[in-house]
C-alpha atoms as a PDB file:
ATOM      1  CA  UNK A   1       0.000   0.000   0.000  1.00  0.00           C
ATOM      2  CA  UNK A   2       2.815   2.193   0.567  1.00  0.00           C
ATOM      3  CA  UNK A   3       4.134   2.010  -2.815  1.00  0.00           C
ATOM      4  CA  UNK A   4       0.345   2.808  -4.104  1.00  0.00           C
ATOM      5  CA  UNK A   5       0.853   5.854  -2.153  1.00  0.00           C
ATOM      6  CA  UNK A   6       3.991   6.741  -3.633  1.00  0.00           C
ATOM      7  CA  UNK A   7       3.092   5.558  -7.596  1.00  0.00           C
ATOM      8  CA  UNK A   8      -0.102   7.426  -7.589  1.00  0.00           C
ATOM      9  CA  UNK A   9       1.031  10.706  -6.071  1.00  0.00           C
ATOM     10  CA  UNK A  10      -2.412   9.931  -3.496  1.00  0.00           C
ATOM     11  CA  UNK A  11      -2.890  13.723  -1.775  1.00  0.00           C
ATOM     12  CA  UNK A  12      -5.558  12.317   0.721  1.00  0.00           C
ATOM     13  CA  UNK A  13      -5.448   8.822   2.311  1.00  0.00           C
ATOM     14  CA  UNK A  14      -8.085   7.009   5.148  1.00  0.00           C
ATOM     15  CA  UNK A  15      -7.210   3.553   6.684  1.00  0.00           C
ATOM     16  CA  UNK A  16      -8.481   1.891   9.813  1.00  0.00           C
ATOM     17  CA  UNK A  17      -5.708   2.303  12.519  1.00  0.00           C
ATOM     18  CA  UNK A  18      -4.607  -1.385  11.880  1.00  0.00           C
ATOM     19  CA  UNK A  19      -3.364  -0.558   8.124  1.00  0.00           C
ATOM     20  CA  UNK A  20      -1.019   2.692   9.729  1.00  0.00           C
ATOM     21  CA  UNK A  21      -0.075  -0.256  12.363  1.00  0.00           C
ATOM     22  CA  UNK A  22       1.622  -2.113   9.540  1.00  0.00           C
ATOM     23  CA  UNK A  23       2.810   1.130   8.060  1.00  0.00           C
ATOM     24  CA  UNK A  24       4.806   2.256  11.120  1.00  0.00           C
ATOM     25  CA  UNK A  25       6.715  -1.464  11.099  1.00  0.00           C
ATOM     26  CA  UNK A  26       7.969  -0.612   7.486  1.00  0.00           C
ATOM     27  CA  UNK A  27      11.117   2.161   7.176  1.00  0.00           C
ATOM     28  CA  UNK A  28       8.910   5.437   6.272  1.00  0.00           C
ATOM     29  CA  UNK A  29      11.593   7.569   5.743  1.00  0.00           C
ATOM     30  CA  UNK A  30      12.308   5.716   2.540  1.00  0.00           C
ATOM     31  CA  UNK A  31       9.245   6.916   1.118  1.00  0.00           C
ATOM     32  CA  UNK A  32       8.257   9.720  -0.485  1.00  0.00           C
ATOM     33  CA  UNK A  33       5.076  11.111   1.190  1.00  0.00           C
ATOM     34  CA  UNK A  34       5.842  14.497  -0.961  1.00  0.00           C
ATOM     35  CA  UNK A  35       2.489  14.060  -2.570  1.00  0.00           C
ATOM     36  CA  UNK A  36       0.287  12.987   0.505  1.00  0.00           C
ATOM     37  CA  UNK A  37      -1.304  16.176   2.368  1.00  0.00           C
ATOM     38  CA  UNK A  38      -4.154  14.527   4.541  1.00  0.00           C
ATOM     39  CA  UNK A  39      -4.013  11.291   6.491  1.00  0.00           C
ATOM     40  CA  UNK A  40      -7.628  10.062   7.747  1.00  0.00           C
ATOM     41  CA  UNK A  41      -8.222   7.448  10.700  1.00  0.00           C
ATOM     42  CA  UNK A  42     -11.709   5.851  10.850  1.00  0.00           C
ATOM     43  CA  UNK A  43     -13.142   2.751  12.031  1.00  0.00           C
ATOM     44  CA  UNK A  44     -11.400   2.362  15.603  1.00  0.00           C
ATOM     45  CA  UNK A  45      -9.632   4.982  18.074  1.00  0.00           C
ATOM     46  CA  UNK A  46      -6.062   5.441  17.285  1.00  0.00           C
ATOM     47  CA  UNK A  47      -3.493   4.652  19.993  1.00  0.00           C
ATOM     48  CA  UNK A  48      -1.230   7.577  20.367  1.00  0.00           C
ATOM     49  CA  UNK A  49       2.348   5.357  19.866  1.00  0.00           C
ATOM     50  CA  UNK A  50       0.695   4.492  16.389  1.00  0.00           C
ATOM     51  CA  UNK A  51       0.292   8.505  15.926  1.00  0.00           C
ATOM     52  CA  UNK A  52       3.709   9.576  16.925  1.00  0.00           C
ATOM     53  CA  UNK A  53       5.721   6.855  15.032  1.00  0.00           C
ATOM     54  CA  UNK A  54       3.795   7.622  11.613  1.00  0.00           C
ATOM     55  CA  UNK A  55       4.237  11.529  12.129  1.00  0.00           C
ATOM     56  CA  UNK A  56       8.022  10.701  13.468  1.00  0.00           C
ATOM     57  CA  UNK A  57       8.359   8.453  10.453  1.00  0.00           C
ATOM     58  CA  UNK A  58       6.675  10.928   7.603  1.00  0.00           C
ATOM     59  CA  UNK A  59       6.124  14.743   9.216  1.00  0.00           C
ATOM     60  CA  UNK A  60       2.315  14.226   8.738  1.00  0.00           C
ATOM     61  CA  UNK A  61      -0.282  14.775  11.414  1.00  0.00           C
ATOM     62  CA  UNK A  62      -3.321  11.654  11.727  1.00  0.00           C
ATOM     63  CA  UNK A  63      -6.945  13.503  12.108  1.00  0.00           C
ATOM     64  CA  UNK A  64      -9.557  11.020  13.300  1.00  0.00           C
ATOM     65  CA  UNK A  65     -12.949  10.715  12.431  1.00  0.00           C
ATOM     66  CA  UNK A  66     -16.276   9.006  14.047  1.00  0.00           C
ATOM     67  CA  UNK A  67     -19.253   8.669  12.087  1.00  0.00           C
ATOM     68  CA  UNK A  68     -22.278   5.768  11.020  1.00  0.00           C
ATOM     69  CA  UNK A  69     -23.940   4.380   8.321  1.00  0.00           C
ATOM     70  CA  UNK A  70     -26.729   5.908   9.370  1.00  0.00           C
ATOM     71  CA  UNK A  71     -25.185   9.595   9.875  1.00  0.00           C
ATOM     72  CA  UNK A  72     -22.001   9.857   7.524  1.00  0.00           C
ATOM     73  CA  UNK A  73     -19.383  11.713   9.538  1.00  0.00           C
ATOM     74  CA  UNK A  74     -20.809  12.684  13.181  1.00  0.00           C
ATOM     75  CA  UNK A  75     -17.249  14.034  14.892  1.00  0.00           C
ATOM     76  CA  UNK A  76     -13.688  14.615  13.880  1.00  0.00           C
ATOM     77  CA  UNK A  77     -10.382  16.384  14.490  1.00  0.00           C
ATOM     78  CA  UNK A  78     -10.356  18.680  11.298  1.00  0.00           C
ATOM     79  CA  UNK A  79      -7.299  20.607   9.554  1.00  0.00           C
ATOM     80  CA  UNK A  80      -8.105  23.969  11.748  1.00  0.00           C
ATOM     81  CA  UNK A  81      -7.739  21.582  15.222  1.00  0.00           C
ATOM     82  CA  UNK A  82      -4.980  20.017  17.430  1.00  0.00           C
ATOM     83  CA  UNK A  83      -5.132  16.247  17.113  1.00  0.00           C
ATOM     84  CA  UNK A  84      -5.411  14.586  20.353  1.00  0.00           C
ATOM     85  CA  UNK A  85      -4.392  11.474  19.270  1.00  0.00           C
ATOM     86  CA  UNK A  86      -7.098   8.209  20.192  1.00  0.00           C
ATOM     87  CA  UNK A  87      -9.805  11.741  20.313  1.00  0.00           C
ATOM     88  CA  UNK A  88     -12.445  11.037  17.924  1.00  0.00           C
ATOM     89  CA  UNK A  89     -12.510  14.959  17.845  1.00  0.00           C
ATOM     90  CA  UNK A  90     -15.520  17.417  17.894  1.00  0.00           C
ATOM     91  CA  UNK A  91     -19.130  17.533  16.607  1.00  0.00           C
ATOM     92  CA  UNK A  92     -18.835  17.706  13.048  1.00  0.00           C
ATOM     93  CA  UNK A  93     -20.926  20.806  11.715  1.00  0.00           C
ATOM     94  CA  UNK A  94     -24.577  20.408  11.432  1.00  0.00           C
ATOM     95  CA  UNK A  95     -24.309  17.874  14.239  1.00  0.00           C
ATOM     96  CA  UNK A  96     -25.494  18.697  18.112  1.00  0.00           C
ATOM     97  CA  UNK A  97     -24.075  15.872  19.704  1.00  0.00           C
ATOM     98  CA  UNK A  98     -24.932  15.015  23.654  1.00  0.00           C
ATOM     99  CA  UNK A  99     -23.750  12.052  25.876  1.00  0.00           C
ATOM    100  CA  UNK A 100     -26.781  10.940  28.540  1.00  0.00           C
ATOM    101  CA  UNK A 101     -26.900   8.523  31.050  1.00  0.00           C
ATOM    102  CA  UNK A 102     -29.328   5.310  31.093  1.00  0.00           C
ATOM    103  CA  UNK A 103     -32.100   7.662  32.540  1.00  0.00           C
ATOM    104  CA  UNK A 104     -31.581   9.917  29.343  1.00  0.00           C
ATOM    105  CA  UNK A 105     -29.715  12.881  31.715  1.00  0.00           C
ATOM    106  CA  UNK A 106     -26.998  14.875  29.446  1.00  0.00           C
ATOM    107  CA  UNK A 107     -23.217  13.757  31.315  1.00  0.00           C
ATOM    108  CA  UNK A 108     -21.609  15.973  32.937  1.00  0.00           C
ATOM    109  CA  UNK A 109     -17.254  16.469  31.508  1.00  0.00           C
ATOM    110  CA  UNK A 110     -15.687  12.828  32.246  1.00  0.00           C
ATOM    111  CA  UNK A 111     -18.791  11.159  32.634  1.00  0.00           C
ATOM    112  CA  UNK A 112     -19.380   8.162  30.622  1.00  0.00           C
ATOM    113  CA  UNK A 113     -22.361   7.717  28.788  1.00  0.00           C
ATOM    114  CA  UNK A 114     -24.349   6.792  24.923  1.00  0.00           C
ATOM    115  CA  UNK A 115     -23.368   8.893  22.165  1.00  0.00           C
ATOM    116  CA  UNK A 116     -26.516  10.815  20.941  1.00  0.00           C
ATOM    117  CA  UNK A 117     -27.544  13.094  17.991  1.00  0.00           C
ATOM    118  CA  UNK A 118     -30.144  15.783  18.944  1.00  0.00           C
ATOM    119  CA  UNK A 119     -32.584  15.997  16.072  1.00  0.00           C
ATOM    120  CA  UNK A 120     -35.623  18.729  17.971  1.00  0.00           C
ATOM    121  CA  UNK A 121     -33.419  21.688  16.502  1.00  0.00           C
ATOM    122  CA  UNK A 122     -31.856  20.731  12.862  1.00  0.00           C
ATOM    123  CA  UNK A 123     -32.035  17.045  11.534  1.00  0.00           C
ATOM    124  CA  UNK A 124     -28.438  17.007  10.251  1.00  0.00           C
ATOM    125  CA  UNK A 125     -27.963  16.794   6.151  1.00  0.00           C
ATOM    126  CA  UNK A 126     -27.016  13.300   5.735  1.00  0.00           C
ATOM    127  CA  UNK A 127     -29.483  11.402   7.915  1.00  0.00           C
ATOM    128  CA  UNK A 128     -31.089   8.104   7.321  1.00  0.00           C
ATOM    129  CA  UNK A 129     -34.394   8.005   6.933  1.00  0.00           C
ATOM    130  CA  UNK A 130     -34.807   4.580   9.035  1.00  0.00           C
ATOM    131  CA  UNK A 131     -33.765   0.989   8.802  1.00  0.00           C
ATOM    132  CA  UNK A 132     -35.641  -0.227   5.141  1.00  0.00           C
ATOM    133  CA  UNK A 133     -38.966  -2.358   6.313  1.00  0.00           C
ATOM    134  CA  UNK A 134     -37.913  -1.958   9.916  1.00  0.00           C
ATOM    135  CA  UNK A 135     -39.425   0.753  12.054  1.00  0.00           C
ATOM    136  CA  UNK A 136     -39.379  -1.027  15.189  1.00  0.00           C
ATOM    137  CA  UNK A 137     -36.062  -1.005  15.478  1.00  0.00           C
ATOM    138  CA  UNK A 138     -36.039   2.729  13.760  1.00  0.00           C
ATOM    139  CA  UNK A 139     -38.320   3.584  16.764  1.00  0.00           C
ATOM    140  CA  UNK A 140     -35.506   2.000  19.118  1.00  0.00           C
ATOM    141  CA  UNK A 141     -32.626   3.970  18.018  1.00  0.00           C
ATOM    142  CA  UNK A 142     -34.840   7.092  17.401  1.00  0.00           C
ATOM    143  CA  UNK A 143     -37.362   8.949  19.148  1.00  0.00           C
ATOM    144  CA  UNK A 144     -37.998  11.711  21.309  1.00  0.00           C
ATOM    145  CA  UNK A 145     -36.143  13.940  18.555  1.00  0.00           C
ATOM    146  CA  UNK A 146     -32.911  12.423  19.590  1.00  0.00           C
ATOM    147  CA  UNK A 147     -30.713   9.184  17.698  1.00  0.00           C
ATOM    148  CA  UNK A 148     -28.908   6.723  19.702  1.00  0.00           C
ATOM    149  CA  UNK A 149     -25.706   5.872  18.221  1.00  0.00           C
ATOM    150  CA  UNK A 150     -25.173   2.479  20.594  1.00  0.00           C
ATOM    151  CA  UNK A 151     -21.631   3.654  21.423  1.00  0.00           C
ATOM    152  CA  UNK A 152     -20.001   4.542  25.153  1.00  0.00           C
ATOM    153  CA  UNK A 153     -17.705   8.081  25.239  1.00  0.00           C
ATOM    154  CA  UNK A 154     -16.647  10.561  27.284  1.00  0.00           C
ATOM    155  CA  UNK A 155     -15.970  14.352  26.428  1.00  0.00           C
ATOM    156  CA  UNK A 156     -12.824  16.177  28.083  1.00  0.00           C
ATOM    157  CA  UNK A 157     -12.838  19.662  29.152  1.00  0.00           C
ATOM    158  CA  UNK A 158     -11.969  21.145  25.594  1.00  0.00           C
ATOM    159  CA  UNK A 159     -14.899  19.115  23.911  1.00  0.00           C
ATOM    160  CA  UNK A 160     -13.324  16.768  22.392  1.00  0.00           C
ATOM    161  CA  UNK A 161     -14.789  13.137  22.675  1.00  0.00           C
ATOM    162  CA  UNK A 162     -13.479   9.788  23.693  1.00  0.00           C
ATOM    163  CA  UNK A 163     -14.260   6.667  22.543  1.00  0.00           C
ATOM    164  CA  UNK A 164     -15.279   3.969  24.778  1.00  0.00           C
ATOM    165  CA  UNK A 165     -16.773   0.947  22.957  1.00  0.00           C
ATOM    166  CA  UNK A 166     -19.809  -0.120  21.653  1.00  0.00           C
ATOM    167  CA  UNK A 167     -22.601  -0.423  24.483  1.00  0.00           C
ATOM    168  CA  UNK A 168     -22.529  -3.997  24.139  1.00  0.00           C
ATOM    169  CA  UNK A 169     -18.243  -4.524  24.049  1.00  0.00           C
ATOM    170  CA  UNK A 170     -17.874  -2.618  27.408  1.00  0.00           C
ATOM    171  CA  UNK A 171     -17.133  -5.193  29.825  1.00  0.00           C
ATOM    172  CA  UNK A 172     -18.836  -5.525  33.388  1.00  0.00           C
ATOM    173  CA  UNK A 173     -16.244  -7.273  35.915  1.00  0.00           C
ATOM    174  CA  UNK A 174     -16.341  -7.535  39.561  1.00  0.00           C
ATOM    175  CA  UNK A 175     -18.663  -3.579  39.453  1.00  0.00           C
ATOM    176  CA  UNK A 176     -16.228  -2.032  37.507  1.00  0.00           C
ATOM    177  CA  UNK A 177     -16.981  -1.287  33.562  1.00  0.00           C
ATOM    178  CA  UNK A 178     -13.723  -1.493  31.502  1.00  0.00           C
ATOM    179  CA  UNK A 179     -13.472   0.073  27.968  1.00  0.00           C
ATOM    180  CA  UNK A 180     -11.756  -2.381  25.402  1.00  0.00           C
ATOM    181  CA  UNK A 181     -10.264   0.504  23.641  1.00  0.00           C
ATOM    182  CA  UNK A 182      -7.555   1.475  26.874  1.00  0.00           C
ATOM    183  CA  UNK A 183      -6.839  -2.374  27.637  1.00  0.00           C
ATOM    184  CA  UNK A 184      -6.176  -2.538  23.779  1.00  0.00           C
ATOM    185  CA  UNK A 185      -3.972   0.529  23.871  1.00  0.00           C
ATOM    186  CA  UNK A 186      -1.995  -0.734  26.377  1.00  0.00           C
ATOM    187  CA  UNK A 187      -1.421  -4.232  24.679  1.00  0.00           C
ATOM    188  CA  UNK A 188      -0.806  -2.387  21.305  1.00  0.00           C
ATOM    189  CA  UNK A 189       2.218  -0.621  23.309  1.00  0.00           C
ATOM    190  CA  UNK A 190       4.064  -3.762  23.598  1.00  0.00           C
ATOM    191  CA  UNK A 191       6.471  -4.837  21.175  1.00  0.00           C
ATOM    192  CA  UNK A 192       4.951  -8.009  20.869  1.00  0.00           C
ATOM    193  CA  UNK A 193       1.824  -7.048  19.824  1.00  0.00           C
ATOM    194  CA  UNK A 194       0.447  -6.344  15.660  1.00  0.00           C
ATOM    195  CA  UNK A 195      -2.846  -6.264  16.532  1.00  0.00           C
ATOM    196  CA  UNK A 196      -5.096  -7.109  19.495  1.00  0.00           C
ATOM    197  CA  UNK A 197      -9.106  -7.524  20.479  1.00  0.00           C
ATOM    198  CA  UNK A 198     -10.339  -7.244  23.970  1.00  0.00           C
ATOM    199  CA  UNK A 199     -13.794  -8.873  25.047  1.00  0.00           C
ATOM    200  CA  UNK A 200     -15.322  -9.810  28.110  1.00  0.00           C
ATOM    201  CA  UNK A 201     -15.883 -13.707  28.839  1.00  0.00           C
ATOM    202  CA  UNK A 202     -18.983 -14.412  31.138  1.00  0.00           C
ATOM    203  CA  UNK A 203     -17.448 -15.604  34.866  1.00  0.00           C
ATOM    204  CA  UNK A 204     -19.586 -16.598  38.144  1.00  0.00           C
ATOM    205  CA  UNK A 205     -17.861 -14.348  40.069  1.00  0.00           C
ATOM    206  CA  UNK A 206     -16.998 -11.445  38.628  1.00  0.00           C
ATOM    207  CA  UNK A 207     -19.635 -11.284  36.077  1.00  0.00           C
ATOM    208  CA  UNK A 208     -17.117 -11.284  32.853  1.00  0.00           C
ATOM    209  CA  UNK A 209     -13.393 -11.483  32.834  1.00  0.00           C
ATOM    210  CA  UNK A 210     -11.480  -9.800  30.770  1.00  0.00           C
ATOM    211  CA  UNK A 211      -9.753 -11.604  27.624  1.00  0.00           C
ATOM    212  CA  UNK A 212      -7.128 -10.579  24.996  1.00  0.00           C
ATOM    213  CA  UNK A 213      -7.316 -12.057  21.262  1.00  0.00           C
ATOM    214  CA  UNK A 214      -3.637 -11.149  20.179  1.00  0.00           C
ATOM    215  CA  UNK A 215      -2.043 -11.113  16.615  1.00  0.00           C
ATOM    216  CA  UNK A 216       1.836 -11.385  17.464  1.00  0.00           C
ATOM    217  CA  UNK A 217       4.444  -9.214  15.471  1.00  0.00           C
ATOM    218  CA  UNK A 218       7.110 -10.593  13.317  1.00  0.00           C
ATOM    219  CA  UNK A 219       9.858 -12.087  15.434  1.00  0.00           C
ATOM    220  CA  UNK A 220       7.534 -13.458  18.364  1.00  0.00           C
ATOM    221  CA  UNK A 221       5.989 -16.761  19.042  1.00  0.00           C
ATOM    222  CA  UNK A 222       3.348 -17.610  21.286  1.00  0.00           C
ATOM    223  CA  UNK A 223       3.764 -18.610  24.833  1.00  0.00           C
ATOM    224  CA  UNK A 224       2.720 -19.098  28.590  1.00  0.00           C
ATOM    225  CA  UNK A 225       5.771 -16.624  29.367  1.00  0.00           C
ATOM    226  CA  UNK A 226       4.776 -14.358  26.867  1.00  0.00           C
ATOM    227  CA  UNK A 227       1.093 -14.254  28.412  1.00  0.00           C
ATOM    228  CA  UNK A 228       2.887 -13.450  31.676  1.00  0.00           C
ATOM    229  CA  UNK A 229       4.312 -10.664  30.556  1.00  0.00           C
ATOM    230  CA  UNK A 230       1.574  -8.677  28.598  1.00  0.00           C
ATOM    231  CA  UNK A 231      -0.502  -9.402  31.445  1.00  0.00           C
ATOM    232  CA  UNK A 232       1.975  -7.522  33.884  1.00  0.00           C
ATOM    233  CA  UNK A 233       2.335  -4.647  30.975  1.00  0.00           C
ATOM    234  CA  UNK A 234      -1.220  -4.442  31.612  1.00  0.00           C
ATOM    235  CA  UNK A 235      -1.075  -3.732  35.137  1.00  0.00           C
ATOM    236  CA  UNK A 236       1.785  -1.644  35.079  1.00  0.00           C
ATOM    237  CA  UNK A 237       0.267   0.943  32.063  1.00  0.00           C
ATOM    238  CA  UNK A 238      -3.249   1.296  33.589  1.00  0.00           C
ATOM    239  CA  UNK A 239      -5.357   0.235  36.526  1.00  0.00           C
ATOM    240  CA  UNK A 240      -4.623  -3.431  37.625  1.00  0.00           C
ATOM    241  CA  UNK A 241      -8.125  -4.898  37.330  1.00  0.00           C
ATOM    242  CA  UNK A 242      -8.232  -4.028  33.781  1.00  0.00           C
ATOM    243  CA  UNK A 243      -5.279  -6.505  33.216  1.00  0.00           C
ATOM    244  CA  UNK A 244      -6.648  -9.815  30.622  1.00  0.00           C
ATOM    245  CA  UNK A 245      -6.836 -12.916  32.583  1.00  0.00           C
ATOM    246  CA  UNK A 246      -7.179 -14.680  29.450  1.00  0.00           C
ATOM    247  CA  UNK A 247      -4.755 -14.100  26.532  1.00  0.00           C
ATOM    248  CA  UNK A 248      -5.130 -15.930  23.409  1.00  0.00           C
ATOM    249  CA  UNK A 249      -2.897 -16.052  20.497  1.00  0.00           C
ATOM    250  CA  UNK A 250      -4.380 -16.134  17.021  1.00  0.00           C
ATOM    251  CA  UNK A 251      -3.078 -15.964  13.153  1.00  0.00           C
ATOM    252  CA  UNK A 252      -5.496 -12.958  12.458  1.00  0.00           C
ATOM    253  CA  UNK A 253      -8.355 -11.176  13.680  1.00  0.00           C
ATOM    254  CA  UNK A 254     -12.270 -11.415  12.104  1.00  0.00           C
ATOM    255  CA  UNK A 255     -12.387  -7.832  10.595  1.00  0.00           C
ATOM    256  CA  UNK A 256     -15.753  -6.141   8.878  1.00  0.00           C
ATOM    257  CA  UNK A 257     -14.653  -5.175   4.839  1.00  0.00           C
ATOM    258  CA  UNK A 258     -13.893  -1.402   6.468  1.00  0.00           C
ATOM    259  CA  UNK A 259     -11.506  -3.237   8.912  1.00  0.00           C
ATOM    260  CA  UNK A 260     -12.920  -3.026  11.536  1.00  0.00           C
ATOM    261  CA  UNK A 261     -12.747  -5.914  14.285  1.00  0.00           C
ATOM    262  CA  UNK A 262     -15.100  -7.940  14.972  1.00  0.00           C
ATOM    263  CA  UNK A 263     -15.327  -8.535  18.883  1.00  0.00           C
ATOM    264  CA  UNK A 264     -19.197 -10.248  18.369  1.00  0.00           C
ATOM    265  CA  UNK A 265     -17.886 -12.860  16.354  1.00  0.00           C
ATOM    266  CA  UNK A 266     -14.876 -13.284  18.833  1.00  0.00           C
ATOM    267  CA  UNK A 267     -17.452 -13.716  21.383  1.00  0.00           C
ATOM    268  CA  UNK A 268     -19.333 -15.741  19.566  1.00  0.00           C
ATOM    269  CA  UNK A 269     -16.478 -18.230  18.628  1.00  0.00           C
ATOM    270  CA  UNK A 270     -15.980 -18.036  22.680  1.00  0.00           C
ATOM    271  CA  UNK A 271     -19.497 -19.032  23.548  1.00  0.00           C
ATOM    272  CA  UNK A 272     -19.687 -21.875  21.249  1.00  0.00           C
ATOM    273  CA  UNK A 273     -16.368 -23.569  22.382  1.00  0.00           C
ATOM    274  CA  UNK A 274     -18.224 -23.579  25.611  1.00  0.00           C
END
């Protein structure tokens, strides 16, 4: 892809984060990027190391972007705004964009809560209608003027909002609710690891444990050892209950065709091996 980059003279580029994951493993600085004025994340938060080795490596910022089917692009960190890398950004324009609680209260800065679109106001240019021959489930996601995008954030004291996980990947263990994106970000930090999934597995006392589907990097084979020790890199980059008391070592992750992974199927695989 690189090369495609370089034959085409491409001036504006979006990837998944996992495709930059592969490009900061290659030498960069024997490319040139003369060409290439925009690079684009979508499809999963970007973890900052993957950010600073590709602007390191070529001189060129990563802006992120959030958006749906249903909406087209909802939030992003655009050309006039300072990247905070793994930020999905700001409400894109036309958007008024709320986080609320499961009684439907607005969050308060650092609160977690759903992702919604406000619709009483301005419907934003873009918008679905509804789901084709489905308005129950149009009526689920939207009513009472306001869309529910199914997905956990948080918004910092400059606006900009942070990515937690769908509603139904944030895992519930022993009363605490852990985000797969940080756990990820910490794995991702490790040399070890290409690419990484977290997901909760159901457990009879804590509720769900934590588990890591892991994609080694050139150079590194699996192991009990090597378990061992991205469980203590866990616990040593964020809080220690987040650690993954399972780690699993796989080939390749199940990715959607916009690449990105698949943690329903990797629960599903989970539930049917019993």
């Amino acid at each position: 892809m690189l090369d495609v980059l370089v034959k085409y003279g491409v001036t504006t580029f979006c990837a998944p984060p996992t495709m930059y994951r592969y490009f900061i493993k290659e030498d960069l600085a024997g490319y040139d990027f003369s060409k290439l004025r925009h690079c684009v994340v979508a499809g999963e938060p970007l973890n900052p190391e993957v950010y600073q080795k590709f602007l390191e490596g070529t001189g060129l910022k990563l802006y992120e972007a959030y958006g749906q089917t249903e909406l087209t692009v909802v939030a992003g960190t655009f050309p006039w705004m300072a990247p905070k890398p793994g930020s999905m950004g700001m409400a894109a324009p036309g958007y008024d964009l709320d986080l609320v609680d499961a009684d439907g209260r607005s969050c308060e800065c650092g609160e977690e809560g759903q992702l919604v679109v406000r619709t009483d106001i301005m419907r934003p240019l873009g918008m679905f209608d509804g789901y084709y021959r489905d308005a129950d489930l149009t009526r689920k996601v939207w009513h009472d003027e306001v869309y529910y995008t199914g997905d956990m954030a948080w918004r910092d004291e400059d606006g900009y909002y942070w990515f937690v996980g769908r509603a139904d990947d944030v895992i519930k263990s022993s009363g605490y609710r852990i985000g797969p994106f940080e756990v990820e970000s910490a794995l991702l930090e490790h040399p070890a690891v290409l690419e990484c999934a977290i997901t909760g597995v159901p457990d009879p006392d804590r509720g769900q444990i934590v588990k890591a589907t892991v994609v080694l990097a050139q150079g590194f084979a699996p192991s009990d050892d090597l378990a061992k020790a991205l469980q203590d890199h866990v616990k040593h980059v964020t809080a220690p209950y987040k650690y993954p008391r399972i780690v699993e070592f796989v080939p390749e992750l199940p990715k959607t065709i916009s690449g990105k992974i698949r943690r329903v199927e990797i629960r599903e695989s989970d539930g049917a091996r019993g």
